[in-house]
PDB file of N, CA and C in Angstrom:
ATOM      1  N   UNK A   1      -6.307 -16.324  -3.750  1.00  0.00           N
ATOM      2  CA  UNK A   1      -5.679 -15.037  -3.663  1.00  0.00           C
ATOM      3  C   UNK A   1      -5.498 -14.615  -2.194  1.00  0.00           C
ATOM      4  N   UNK A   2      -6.258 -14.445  -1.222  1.00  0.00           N
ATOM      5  CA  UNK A   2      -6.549 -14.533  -0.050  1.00  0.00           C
ATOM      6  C   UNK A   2      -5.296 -15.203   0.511  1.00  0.00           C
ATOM      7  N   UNK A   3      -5.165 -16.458   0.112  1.00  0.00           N
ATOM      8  CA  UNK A   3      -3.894 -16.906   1.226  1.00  0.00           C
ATOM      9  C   UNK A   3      -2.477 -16.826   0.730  1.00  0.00           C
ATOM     10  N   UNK A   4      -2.328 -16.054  -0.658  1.00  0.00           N
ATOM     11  CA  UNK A   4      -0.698 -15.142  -0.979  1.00  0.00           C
ATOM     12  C   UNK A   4      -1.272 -14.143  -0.376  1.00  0.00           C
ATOM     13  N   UNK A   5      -2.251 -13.255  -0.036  1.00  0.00           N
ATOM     14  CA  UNK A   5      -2.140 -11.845   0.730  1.00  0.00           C
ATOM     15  C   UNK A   5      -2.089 -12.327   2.048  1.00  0.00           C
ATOM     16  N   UNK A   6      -2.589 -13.110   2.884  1.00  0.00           N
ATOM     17  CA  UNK A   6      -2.434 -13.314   3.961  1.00  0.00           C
ATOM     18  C   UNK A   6      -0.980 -13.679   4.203  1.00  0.00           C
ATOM     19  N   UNK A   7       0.001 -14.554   3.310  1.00  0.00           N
ATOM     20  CA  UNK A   7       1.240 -14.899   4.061  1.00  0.00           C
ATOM     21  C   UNK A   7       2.092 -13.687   3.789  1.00  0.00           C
ATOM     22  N   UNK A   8       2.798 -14.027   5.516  1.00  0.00           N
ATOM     23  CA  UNK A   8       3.539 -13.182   5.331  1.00  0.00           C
ATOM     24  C   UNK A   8       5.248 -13.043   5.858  1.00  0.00           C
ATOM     25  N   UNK A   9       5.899 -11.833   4.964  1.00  0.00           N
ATOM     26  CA  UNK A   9       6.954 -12.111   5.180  1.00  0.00           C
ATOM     27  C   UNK A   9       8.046 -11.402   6.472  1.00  0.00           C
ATOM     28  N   UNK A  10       8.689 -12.143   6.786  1.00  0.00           N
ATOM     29  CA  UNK A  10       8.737 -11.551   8.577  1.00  0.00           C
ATOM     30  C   UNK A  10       9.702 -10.468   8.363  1.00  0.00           C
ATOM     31  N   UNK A  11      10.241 -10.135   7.018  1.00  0.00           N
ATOM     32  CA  UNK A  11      11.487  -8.806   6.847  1.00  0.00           C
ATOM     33  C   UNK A  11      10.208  -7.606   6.693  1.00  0.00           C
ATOM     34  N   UNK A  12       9.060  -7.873   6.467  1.00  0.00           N
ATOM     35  CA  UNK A  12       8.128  -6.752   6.024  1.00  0.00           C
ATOM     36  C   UNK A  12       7.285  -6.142   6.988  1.00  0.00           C
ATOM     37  N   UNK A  13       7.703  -4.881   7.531  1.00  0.00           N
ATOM     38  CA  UNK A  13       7.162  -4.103   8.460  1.00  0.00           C
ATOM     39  C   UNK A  13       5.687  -3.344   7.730  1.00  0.00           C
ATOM     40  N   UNK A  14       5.733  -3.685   6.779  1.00  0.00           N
ATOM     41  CA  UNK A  14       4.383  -2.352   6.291  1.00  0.00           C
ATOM     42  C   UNK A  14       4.574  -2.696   4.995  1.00  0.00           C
ATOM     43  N   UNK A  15       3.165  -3.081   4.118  1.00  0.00           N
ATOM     44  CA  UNK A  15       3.026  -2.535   2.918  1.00  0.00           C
ATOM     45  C   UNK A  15       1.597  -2.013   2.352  1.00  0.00           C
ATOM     46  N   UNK A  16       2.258  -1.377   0.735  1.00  0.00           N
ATOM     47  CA  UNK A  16       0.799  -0.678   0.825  1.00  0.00           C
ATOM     48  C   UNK A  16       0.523  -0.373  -0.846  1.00  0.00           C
ATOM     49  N   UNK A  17      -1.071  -0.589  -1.392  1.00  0.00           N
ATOM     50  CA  UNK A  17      -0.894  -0.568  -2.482  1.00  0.00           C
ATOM     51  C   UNK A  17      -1.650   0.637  -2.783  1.00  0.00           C
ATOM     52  N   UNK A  18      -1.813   0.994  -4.366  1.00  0.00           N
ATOM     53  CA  UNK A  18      -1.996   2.581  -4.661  1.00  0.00           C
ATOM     54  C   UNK A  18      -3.306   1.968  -5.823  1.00  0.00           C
ATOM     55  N   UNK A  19      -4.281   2.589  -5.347  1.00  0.00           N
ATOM     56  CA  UNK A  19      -5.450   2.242  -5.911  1.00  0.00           C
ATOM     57  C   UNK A  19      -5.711   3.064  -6.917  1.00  0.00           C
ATOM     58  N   UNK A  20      -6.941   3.327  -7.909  1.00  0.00           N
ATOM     59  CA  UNK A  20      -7.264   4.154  -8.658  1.00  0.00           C
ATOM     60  C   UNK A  20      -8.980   4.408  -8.071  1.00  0.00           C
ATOM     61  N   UNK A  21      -9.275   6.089  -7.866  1.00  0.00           N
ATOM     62  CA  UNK A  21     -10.190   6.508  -7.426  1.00  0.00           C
ATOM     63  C   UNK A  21     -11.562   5.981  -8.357  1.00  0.00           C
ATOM     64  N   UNK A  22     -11.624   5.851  -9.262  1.00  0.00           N
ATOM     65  CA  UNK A  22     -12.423   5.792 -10.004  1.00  0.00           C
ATOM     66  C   UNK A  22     -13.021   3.945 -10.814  1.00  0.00           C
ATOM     67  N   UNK A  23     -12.303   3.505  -9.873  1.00  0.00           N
ATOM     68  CA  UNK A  23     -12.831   1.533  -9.447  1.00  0.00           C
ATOM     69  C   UNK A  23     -13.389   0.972  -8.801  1.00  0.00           C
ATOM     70  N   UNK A  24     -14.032   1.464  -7.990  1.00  0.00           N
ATOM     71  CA  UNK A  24     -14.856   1.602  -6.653  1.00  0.00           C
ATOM     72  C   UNK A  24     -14.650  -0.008  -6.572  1.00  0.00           C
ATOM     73  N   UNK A  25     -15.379  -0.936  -7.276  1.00  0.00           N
ATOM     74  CA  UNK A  25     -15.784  -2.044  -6.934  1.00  0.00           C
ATOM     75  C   UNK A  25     -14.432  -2.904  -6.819  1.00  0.00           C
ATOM     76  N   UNK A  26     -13.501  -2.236  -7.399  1.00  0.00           N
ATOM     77  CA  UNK A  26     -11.575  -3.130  -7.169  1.00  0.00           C
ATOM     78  C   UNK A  26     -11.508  -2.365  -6.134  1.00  0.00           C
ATOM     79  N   UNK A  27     -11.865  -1.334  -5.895  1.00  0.00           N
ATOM     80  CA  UNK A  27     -10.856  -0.675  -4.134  1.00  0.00           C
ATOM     81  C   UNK A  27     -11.628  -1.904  -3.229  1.00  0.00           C
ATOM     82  N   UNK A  28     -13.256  -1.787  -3.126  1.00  0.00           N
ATOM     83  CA  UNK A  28     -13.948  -2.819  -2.198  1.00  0.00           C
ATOM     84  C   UNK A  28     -13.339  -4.021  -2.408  1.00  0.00           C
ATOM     85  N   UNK A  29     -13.292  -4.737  -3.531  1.00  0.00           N
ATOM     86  CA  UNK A  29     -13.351  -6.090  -3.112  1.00  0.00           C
ATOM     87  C   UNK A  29     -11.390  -5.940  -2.655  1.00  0.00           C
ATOM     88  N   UNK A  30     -10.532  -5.397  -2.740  1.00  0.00           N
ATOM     89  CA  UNK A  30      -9.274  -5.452  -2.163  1.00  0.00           C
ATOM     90  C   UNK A  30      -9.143  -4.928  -0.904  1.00  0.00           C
ATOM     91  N   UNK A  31      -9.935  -4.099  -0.509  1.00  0.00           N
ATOM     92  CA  UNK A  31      -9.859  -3.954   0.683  1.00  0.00           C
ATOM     93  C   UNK A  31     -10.890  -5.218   1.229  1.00  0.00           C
ATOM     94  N   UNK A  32     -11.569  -5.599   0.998  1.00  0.00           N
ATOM     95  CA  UNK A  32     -11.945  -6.852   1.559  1.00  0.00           C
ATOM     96  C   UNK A  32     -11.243  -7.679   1.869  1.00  0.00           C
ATOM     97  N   UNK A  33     -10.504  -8.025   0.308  1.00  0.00           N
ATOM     98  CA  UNK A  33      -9.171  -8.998   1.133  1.00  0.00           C
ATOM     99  C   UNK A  33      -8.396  -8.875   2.225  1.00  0.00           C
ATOM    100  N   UNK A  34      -8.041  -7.518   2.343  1.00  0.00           N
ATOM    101  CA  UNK A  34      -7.021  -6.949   3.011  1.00  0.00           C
ATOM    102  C   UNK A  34      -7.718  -7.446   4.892  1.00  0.00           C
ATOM    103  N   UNK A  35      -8.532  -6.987   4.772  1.00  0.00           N
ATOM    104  CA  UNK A  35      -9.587  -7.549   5.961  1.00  0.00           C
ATOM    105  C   UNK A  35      -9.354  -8.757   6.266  1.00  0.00           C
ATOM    106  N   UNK A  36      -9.940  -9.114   5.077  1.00  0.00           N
ATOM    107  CA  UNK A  36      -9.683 -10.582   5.523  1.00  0.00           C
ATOM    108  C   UNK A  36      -8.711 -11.857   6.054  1.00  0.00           C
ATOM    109  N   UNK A  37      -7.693 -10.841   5.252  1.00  0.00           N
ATOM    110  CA  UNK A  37      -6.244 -11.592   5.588  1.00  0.00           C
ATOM    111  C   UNK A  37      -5.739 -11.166   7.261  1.00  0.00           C
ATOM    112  N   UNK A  38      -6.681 -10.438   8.116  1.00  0.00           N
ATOM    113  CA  UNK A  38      -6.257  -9.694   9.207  1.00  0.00           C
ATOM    114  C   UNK A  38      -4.828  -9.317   9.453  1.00  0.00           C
ATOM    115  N   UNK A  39      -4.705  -8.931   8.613  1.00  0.00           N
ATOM    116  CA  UNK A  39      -3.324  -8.125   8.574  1.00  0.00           C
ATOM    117  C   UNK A  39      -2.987  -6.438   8.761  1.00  0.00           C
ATOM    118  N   UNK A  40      -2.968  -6.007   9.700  1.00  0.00           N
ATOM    119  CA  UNK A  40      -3.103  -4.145   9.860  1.00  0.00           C
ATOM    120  C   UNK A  40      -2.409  -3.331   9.419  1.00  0.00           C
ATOM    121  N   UNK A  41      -1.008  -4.503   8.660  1.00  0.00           N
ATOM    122  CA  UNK A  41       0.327  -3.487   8.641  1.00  0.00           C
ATOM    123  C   UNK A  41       0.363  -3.225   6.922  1.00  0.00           C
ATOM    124  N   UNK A  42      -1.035  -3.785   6.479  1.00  0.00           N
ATOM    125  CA  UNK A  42      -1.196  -3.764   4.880  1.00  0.00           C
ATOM    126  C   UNK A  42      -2.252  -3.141   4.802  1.00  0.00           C
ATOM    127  N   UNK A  43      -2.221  -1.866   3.375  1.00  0.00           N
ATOM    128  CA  UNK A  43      -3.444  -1.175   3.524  1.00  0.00           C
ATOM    129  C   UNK A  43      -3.454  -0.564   2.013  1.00  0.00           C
ATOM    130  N   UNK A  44      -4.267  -0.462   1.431  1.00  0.00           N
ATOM    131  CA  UNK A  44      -4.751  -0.096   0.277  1.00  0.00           C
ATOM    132  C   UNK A  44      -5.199   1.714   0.640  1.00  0.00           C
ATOM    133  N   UNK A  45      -4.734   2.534  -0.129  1.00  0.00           N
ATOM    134  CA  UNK A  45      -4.385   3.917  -0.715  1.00  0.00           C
ATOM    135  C   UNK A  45      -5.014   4.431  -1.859  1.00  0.00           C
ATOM    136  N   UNK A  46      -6.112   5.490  -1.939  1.00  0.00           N
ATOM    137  CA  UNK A  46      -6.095   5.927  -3.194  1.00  0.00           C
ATOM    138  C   UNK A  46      -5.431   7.543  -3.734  1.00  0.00           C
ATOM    139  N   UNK A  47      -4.847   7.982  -2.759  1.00  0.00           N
ATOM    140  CA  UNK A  47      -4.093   9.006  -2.856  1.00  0.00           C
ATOM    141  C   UNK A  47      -2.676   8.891  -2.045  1.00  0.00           C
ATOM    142  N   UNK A  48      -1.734   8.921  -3.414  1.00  0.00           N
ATOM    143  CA  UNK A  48      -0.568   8.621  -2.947  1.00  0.00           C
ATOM    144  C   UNK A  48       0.389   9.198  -1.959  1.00  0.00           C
ATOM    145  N   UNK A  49      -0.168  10.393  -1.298  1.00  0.00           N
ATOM    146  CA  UNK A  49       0.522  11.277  -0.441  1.00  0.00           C
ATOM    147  C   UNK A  49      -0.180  10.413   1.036  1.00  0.00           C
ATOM    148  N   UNK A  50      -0.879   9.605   0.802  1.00  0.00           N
ATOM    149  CA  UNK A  50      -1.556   9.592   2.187  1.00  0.00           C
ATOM    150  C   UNK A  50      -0.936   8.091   2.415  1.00  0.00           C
ATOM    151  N   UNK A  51      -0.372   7.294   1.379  1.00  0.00           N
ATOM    152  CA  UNK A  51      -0.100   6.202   1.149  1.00  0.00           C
ATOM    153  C   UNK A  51       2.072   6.435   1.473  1.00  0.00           C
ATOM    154  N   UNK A  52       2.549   8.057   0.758  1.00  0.00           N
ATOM    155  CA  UNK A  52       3.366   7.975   1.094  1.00  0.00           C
ATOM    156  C   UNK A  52       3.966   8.275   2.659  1.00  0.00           C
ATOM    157  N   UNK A  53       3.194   8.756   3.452  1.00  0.00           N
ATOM    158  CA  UNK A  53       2.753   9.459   4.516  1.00  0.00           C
ATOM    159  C   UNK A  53       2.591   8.220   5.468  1.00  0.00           C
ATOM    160  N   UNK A  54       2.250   7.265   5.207  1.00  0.00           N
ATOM    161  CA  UNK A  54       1.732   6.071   6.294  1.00  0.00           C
ATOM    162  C   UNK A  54       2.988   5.022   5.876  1.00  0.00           C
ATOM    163  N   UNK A  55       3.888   4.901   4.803  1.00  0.00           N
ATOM    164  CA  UNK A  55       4.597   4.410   4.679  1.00  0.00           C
ATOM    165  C   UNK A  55       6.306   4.658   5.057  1.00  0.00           C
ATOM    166  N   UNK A  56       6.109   6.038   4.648  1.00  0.00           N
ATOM    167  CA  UNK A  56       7.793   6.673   5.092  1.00  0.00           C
ATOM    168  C   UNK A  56       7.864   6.685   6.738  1.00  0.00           C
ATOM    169  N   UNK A  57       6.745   6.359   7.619  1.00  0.00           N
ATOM    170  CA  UNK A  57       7.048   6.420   8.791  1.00  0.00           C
ATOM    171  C   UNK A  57       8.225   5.013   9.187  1.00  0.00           C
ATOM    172  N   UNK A  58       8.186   3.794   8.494  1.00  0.00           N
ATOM    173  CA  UNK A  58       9.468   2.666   9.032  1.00  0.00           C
ATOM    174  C   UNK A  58       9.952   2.482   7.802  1.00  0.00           C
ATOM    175  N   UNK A  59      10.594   4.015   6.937  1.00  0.00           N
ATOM    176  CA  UNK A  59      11.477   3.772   5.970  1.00  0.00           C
ATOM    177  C   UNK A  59      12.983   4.841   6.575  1.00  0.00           C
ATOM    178  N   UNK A  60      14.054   4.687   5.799  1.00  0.00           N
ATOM    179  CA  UNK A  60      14.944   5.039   5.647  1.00  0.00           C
ATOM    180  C   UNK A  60      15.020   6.387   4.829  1.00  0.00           C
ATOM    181  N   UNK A  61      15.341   7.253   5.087  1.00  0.00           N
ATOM    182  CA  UNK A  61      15.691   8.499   4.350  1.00  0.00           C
ATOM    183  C   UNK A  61      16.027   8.054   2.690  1.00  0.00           C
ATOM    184  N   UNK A  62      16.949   7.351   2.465  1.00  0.00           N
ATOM    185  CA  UNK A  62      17.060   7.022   0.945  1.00  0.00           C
ATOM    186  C   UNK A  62      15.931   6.384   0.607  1.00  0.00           C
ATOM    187  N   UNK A  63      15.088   5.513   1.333  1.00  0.00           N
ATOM    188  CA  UNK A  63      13.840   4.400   0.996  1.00  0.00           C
ATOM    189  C   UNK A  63      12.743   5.720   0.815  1.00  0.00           C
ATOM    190  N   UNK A  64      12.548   6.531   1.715  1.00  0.00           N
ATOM    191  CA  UNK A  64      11.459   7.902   1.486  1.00  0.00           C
ATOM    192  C   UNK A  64      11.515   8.539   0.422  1.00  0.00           C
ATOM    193  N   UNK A  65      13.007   8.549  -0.130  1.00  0.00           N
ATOM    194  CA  UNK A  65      13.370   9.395  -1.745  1.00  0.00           C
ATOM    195  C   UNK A  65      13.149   8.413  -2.668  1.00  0.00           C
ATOM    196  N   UNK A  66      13.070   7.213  -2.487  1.00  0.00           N
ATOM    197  CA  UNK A  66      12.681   6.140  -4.140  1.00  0.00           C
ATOM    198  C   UNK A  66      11.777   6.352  -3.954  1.00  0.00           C
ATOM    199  N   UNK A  67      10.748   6.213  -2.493  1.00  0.00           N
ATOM    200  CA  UNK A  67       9.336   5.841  -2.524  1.00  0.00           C
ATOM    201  C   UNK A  67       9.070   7.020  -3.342  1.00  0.00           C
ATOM    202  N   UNK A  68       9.052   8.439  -3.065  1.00  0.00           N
ATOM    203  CA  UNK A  68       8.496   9.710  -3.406  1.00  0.00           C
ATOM    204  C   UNK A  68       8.530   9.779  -4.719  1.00  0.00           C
ATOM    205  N   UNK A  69       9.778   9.238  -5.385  1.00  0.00           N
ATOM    206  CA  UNK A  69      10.033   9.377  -6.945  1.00  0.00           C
ATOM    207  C   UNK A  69       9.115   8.069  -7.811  1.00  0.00           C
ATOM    208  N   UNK A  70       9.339   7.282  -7.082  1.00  0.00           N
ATOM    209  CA  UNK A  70       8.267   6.559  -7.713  1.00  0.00           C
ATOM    210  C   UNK A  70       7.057   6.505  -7.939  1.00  0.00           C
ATOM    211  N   UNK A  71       5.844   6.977  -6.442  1.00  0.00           N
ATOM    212  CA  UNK A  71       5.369   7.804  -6.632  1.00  0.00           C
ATOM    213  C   UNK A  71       4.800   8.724  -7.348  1.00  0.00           C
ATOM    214  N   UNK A  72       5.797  10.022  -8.119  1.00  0.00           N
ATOM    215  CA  UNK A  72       5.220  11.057  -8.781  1.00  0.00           C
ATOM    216  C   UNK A  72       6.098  10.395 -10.088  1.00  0.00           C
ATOM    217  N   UNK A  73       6.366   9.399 -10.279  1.00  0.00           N
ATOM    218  CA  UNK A  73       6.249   8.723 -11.879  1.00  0.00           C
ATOM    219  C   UNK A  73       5.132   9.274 -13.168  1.00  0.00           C
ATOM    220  N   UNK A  74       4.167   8.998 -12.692  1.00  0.00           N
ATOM    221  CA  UNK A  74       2.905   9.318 -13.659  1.00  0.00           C
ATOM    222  C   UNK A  74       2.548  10.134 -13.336  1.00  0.00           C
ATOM    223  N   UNK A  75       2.981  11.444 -12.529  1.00  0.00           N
ATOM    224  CA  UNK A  75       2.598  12.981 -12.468  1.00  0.00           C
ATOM    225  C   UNK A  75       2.936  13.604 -14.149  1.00  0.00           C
ATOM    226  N   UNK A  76       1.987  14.468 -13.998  1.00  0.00           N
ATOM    227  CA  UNK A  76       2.418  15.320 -15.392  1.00  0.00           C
ATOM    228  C   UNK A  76       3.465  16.350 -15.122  1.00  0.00           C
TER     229      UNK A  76
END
């Protein structure tokens, strides 16, 4: 698993995944990976505003409006 998270692809400035607060032991061991793969521009999120916030900085105005809607998908 480790060496598909480590490779990487040279069109990809930043990515980032959206965790669930209440997994403790999947946030650790993925952020472990994430470590491990020494990669800085990849980062694991458990609140999606902070995840959309670190991401819309090298997106596109239309890329900030999918991200956001996708996003609040599973909002009530």
């Amino acid at each position: 698993m480790l060496k598909k998270i480590a490779s990487v692809n040279s069109r990809t400035e930043r990515s980032a995944a959206l965790a669930r607060d209440d997994a403790p032991i999947a946030v650790l061991q993925f952020v472990r990976l994430i470590r491990d793969a020494n990669l800085p521009d990849r980062k694991l999120f458990v609140h999606p505003d902070e995840l959309y916030t670190w991401l819309s900085r090298v997106l596109t105005a239309p890329e900030q409006a999918r991200l956001k809607a996708f996003l609040s998908e599973d909002e009530p």
